[in-house]
Protein backbone atom coordinates (compact mmCIF):
# COMPACT_ATOMS: atom_id res chain seq x y z
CA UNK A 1 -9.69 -30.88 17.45
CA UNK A 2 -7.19 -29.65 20.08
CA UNK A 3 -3.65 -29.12 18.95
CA UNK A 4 -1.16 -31.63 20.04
CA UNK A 5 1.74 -29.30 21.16
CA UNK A 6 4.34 -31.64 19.52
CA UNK A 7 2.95 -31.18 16.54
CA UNK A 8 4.56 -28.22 14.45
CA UNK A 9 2.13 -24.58 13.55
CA UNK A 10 3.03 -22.40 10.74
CA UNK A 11 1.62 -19.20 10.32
CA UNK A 12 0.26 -18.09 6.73
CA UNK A 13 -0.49 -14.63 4.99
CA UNK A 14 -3.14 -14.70 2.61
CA UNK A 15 -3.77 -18.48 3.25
CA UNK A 16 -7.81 -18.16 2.22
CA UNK A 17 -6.89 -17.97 -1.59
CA UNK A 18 -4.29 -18.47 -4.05
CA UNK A 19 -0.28 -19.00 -3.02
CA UNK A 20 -1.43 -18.75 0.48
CA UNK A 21 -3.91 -21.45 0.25
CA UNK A 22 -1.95 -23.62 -1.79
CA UNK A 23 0.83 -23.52 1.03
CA UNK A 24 -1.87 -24.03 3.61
CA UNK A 25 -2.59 -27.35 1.75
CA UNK A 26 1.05 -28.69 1.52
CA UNK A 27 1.93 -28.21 5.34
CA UNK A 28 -1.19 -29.82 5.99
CA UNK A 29 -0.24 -32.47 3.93
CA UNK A 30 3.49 -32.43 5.35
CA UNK A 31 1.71 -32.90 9.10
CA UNK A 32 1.89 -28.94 9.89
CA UNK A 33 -1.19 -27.34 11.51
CA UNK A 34 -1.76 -23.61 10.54
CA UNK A 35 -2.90 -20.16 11.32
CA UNK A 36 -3.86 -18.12 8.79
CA UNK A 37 -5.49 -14.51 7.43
CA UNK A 38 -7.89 -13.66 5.45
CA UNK A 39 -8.73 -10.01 4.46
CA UNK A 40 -12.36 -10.13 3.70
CA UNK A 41 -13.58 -13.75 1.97
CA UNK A 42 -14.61 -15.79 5.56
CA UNK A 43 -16.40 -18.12 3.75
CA UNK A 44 -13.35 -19.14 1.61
CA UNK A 45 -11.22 -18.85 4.94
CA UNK A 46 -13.45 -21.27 6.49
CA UNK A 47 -13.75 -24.05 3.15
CA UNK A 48 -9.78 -23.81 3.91
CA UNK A 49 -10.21 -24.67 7.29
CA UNK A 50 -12.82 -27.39 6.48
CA UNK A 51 -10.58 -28.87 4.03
CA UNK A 52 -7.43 -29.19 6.20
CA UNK A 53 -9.61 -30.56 8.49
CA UNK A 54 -10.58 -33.19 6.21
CA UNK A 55 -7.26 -34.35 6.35
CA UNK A 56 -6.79 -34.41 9.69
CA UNK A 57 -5.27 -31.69 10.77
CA UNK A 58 -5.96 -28.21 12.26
CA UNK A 59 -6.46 -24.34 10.38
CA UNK A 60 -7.52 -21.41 12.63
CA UNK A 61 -8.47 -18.77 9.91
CA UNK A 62 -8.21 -14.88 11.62
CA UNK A 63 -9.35 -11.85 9.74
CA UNK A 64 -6.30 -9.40 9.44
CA UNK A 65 -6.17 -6.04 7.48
CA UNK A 66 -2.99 -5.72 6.98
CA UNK A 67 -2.90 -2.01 6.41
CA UNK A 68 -4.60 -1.50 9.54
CA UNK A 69 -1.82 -0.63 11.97
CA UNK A 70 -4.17 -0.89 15.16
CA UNK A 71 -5.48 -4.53 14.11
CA UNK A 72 -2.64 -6.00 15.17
CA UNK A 73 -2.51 -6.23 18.93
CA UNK A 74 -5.71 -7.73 18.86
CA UNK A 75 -4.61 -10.19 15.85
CA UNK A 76 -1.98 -10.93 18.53
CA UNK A 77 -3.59 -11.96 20.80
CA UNK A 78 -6.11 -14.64 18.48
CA UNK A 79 -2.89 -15.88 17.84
CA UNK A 80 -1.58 -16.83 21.48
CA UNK A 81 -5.20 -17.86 21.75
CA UNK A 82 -5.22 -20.39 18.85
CA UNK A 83 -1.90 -21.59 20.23
């Protein structure tokens, strides 16, 4: 499903498990579309995304290690291309 650039994107820490999936679920809910990270669980990640797309809207799940300094230019760029 394309995203409708009207519609609002928030991006989400941690959004495969826990707090972070839990907010994942109420934007989707609200009408917001999301990016999020994952450290290692892509399966979870990708039950989020299924789910949110089960509601009818859109979750791009990226893997991001956080305490990996040089994974963030190319995070950066998965971004602008999700967007």
């Amino acid at each position: 499903m394309p995203h409708d650039p009207s519609s609002p994107v928030a991006l989400v820490t941690g959004g495969s498990r826990g707090l972070g999936r839990s907010t994942v679920f109420a934007l989707a809910q609200q009408g917001v579309d999301c990016i999020f990270t994952y450290h290692t669980n892509e399966a979870e990640a990708l039950n989020v995304v299924e789910r949110v797309a089960g509601a009818g809207r859109k979750a791009v799940a990226l893997q991001l290690d956080t305490g990996s300094a040089g994974d963030f230019d190319r995070f950066a760029e998965r971004v602008s291309e999700a967007l």
